[in-house]
C-alpha atoms as a PDB file:
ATOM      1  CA  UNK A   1      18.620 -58.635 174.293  1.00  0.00           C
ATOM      2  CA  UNK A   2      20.222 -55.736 172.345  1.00  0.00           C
ATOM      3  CA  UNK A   3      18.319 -52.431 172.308  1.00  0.00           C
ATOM      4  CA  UNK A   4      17.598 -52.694 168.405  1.00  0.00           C
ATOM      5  CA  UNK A   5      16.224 -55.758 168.618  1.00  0.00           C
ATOM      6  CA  UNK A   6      13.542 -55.167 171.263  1.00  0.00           C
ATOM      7  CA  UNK A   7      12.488 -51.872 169.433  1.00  0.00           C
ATOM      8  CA  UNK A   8      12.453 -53.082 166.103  1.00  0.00           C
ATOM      9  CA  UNK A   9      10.154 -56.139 167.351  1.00  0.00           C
ATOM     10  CA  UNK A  10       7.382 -53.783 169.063  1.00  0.00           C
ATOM     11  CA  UNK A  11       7.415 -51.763 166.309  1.00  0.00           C
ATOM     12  CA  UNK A  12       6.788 -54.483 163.693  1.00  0.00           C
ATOM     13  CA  UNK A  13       4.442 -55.937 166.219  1.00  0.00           C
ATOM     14  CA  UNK A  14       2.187 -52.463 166.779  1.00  0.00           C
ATOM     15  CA  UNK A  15       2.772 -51.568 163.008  1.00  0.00           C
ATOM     16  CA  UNK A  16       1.166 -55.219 162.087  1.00  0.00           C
ATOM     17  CA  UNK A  17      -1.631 -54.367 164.185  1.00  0.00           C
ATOM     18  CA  UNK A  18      -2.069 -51.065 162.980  1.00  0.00           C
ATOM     19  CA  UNK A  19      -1.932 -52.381 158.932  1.00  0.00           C
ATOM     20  CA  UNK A  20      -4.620 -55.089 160.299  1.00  0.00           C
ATOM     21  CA  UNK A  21      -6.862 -52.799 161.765  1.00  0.00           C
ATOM     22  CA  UNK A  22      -6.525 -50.217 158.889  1.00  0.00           C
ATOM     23  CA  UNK A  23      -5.619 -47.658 161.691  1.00  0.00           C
ATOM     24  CA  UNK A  24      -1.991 -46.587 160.434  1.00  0.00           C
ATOM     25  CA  UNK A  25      -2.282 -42.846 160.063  1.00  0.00           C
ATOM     26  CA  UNK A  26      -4.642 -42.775 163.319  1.00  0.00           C
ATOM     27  CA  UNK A  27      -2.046 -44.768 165.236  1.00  0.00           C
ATOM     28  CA  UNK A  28       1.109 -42.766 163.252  1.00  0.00           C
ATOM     29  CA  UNK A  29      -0.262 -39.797 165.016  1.00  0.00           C
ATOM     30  CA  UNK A  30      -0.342 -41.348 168.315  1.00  0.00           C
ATOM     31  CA  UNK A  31       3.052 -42.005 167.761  1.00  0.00           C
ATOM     32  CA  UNK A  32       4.356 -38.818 166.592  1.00  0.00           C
ATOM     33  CA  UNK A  33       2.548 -37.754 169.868  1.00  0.00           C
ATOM     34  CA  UNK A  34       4.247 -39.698 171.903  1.00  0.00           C
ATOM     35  CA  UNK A  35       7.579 -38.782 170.206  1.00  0.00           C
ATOM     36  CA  UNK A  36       6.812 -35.401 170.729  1.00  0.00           C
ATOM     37  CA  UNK A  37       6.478 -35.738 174.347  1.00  0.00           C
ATOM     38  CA  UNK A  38       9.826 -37.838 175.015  1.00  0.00           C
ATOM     39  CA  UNK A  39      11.474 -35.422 172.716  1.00  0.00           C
ATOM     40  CA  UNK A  40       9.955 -32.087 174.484  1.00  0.00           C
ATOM     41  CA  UNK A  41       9.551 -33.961 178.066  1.00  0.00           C
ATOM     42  CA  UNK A  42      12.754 -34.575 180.010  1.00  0.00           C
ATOM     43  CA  UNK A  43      10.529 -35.071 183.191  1.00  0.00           C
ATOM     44  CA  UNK A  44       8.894 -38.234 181.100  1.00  0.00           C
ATOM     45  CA  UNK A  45      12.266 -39.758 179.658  1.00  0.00           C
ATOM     46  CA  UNK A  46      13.861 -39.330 183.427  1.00  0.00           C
ATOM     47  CA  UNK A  47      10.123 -41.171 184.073  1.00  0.00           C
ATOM     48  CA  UNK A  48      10.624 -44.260 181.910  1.00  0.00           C
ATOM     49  CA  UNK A  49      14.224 -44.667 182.933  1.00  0.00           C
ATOM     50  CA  UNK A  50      13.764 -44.501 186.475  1.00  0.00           C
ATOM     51  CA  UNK A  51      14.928 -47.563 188.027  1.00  0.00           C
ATOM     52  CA  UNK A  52      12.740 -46.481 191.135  1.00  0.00           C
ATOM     53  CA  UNK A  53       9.542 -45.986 190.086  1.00  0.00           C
ATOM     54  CA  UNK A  54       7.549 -48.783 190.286  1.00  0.00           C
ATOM     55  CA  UNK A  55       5.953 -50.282 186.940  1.00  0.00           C
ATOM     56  CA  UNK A  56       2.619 -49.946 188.243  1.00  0.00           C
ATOM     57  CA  UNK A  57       3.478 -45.952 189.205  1.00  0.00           C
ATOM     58  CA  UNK A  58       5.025 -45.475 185.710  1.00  0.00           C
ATOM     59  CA  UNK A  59       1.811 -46.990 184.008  1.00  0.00           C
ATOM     60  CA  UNK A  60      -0.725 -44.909 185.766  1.00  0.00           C
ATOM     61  CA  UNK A  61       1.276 -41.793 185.086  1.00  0.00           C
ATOM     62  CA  UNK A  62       1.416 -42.631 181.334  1.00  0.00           C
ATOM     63  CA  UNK A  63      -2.413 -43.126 181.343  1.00  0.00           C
ATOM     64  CA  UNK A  64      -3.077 -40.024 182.815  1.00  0.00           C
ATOM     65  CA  UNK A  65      -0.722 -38.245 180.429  1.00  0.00           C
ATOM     66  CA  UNK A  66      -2.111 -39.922 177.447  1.00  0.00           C
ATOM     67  CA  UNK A  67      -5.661 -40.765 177.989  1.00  0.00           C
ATOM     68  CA  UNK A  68      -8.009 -38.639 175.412  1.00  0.00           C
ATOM     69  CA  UNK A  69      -5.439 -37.892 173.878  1.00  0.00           C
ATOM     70  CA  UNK A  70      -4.622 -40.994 171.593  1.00  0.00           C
ATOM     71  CA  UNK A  71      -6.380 -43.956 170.533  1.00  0.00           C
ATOM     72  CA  UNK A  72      -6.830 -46.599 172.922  1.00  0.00           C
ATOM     73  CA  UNK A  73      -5.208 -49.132 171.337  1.00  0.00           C
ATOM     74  CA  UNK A  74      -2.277 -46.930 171.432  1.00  0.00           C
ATOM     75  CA  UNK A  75      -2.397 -46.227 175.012  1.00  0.00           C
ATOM     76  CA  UNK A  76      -2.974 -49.953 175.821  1.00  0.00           C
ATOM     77  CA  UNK A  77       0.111 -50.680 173.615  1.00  0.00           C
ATOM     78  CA  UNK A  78       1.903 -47.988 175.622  1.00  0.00           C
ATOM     79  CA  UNK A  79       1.058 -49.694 179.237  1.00  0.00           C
ATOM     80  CA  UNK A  80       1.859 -53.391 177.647  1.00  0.00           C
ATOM     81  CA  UNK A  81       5.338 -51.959 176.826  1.00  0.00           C
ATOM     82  CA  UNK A  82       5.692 -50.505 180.584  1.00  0.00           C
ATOM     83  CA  UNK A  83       4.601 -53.600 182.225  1.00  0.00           C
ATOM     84  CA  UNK A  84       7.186 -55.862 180.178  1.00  0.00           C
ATOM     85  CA  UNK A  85       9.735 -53.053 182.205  1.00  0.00           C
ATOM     86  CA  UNK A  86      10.563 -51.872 178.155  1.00  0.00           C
ATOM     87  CA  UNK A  87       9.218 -48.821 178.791  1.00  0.00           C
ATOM     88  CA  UNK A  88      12.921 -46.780 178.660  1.00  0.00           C
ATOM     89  CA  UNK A  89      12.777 -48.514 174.926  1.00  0.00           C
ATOM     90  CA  UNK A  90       9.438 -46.240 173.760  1.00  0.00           C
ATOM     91  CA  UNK A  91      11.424 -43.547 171.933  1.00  0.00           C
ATOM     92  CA  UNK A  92      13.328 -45.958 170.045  1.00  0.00           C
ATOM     93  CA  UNK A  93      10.224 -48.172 169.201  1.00  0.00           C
ATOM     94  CA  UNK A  94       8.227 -44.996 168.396  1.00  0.00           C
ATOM     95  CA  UNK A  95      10.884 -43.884 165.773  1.00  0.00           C
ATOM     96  CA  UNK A  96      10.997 -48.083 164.477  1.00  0.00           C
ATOM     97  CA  UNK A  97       7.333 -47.623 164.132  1.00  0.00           C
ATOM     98  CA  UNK A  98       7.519 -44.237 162.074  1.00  0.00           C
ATOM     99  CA  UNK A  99      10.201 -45.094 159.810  1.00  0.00           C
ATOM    100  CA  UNK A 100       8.307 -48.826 159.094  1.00  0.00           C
ATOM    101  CA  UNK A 101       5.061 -46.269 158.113  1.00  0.00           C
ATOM    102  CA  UNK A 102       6.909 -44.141 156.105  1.00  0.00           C
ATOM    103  CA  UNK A 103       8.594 -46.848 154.017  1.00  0.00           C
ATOM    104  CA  UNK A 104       5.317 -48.112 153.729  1.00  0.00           C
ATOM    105  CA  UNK A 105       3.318 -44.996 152.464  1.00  0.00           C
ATOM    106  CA  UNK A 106       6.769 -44.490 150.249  1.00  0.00           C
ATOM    107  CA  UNK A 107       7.596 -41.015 152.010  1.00  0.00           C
ATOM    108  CA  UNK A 108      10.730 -39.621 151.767  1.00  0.00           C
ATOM    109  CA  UNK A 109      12.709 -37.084 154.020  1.00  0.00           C
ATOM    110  CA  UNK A 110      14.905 -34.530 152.429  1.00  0.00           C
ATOM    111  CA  UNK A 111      16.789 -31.698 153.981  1.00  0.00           C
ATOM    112  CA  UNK A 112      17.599 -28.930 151.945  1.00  0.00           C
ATOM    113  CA  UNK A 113      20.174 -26.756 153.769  1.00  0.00           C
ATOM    114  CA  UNK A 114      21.046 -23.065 151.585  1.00  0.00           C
ATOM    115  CA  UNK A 115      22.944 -20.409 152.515  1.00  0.00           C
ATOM    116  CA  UNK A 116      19.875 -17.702 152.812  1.00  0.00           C
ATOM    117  CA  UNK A 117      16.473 -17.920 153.216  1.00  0.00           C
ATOM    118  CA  UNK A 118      13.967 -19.802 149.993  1.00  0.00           C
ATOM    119  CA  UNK A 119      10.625 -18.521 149.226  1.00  0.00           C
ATOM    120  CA  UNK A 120       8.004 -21.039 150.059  1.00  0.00           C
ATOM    121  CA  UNK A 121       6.512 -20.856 146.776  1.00  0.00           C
ATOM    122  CA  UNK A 122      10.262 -22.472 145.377  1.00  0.00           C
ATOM    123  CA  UNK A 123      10.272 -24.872 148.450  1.00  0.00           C
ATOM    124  CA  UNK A 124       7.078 -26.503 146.980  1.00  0.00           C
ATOM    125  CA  UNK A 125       8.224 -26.710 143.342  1.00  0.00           C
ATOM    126  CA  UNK A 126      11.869 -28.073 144.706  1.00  0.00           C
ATOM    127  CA  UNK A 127       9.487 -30.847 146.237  1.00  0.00           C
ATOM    128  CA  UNK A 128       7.132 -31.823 143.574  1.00  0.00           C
ATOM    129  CA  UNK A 129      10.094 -32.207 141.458  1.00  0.00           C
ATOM    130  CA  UNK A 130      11.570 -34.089 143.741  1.00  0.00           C
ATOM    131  CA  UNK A 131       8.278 -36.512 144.501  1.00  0.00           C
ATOM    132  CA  UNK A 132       8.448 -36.940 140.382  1.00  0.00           C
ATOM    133  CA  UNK A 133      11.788 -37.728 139.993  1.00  0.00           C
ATOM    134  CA  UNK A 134      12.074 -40.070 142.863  1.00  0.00           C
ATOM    135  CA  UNK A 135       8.536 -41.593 142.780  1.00  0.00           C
ATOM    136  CA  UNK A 136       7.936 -40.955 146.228  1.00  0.00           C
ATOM    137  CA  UNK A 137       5.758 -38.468 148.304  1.00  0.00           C
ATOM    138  CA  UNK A 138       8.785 -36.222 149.571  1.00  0.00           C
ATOM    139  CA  UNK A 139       8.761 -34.347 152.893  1.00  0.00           C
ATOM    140  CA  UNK A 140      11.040 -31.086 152.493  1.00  0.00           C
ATOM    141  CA  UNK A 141      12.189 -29.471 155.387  1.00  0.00           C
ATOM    142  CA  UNK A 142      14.554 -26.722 154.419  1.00  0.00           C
ATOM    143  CA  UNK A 143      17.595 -25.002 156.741  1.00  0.00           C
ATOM    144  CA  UNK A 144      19.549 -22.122 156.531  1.00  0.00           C
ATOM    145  CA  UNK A 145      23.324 -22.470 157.237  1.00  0.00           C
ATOM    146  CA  UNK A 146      25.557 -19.705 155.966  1.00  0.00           C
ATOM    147  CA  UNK A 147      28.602 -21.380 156.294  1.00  0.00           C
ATOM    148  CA  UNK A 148      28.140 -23.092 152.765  1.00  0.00           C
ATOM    149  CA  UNK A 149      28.078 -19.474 151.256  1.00  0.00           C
ATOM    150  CA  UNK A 150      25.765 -20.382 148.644  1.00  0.00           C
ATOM    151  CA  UNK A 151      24.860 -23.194 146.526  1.00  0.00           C
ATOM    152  CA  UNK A 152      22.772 -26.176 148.385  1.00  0.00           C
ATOM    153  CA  UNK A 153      22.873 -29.502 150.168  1.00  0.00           C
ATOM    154  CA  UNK A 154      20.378 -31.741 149.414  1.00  0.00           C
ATOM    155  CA  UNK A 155      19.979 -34.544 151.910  1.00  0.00           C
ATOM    156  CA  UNK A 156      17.321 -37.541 151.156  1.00  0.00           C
ATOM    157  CA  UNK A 157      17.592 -40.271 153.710  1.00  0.00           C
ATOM    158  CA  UNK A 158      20.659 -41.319 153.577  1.00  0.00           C
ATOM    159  CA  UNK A 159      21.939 -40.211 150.850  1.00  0.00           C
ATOM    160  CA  UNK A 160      23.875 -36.272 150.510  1.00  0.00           C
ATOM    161  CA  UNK A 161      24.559 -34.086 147.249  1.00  0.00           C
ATOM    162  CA  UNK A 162      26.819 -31.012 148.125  1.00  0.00           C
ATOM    163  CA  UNK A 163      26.701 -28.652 145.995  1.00  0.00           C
ATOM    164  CA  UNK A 164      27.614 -25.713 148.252  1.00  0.00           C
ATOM    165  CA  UNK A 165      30.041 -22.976 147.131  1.00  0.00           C
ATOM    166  CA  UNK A 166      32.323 -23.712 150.361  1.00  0.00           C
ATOM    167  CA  UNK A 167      32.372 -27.597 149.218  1.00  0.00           C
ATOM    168  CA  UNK A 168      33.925 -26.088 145.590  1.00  0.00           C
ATOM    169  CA  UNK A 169      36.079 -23.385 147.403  1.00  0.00           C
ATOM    170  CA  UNK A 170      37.415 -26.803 149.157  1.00  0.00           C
ATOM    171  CA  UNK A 171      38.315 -28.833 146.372  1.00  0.00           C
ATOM    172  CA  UNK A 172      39.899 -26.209 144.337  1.00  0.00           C
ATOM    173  CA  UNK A 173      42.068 -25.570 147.557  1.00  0.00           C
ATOM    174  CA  UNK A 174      42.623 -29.357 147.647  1.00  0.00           C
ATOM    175  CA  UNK A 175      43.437 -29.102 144.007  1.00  0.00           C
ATOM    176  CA  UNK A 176      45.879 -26.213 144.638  1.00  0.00           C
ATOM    177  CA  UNK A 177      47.715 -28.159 146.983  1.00  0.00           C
ATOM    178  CA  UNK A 178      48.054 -31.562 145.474  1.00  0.00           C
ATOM    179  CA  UNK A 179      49.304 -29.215 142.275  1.00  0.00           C
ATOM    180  CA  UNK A 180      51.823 -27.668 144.248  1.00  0.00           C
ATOM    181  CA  UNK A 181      53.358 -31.145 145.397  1.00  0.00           C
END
């Protein structure tokens, strides 16, 4: 079965349950918190795709790593995955599950990438503006790259608007060129 497939199914599955139970930002936390740990943990991802520890090792050491400190039903979900041997699949159905909530609570990620530093106070009128104009709760995460010289990228999901001095400096270049021809 193709890697996709299995994590998009347990995270439809465990976001169901979690709509059902009216436990999504409960359970979204779980997640993030197991996220956090594959992401910071290479000890745990070497864990889950160890071909030599045995299933019934792997799902005692993930209930002692995450018992008290998520919701049971996450935890049980957690040990369901590991005994169906999925368990090297968890990051990937962790992200499934986040992005599923946060089409669901209509949340938006945007990147906003500048060539110095932006006041905080700026950051959160960028993002109300944002959240009006799109009609969508908008979480801004901002980065500083000085490459782009000045100006700003704006990144929202999947979509990119470049309006960086370097981008400029590179079409009039491009321009230049093509006039010279």
């Amino acid at each position: 079965m193709d890697q996709s497939a299995i994590t998009v199914r347990y995270a439809k599955a465990f976001f169901s349950i979690a709509k059902e139970k009216n436990s999504l930002d409960i359970l979204k936390t779980d997640i993030e918190t197991v996220l956090n740990v594959c992401n910071n943990s290479i000890d745990f991802v070497l864990l889950l795709e160890s071909p030599v520890v045995k299933t019934s090792k792997k799902i005692k050491l993930i209930s002692t790593i995450f018992k008290g400190k998520i919701d049971e039903l996450s935890l049980k979900f957690l040990l369901l995955i590991t005994s169906n041997k999925r368990e090297v699949h968890i990051p990937g159905i962790c992200m499934n599950f986040l992005s599923l909530t946060r089409k669901d609570q209509n949340i938006k990620s945007a990147i906003l990438t500048t060539a110095t530093e932006i006041n905080k106070d700026i950051l959160n009128k960028i993002e109300l503006l944002m959240a009006k104009e799109l009609g969508a709760k908008i979480e801004l995460t901002s980065e500083v790259n000085a490459n782009i010289i000045g100006g700003i990228v704006l990144r929202i999901d999947d979509k990119q608007y470049d309006a960086s001095v370097a981008t400029q400096l590179k079409k009039i270049k491009q321009q230049l060129l093509e006039a010279e021809l």
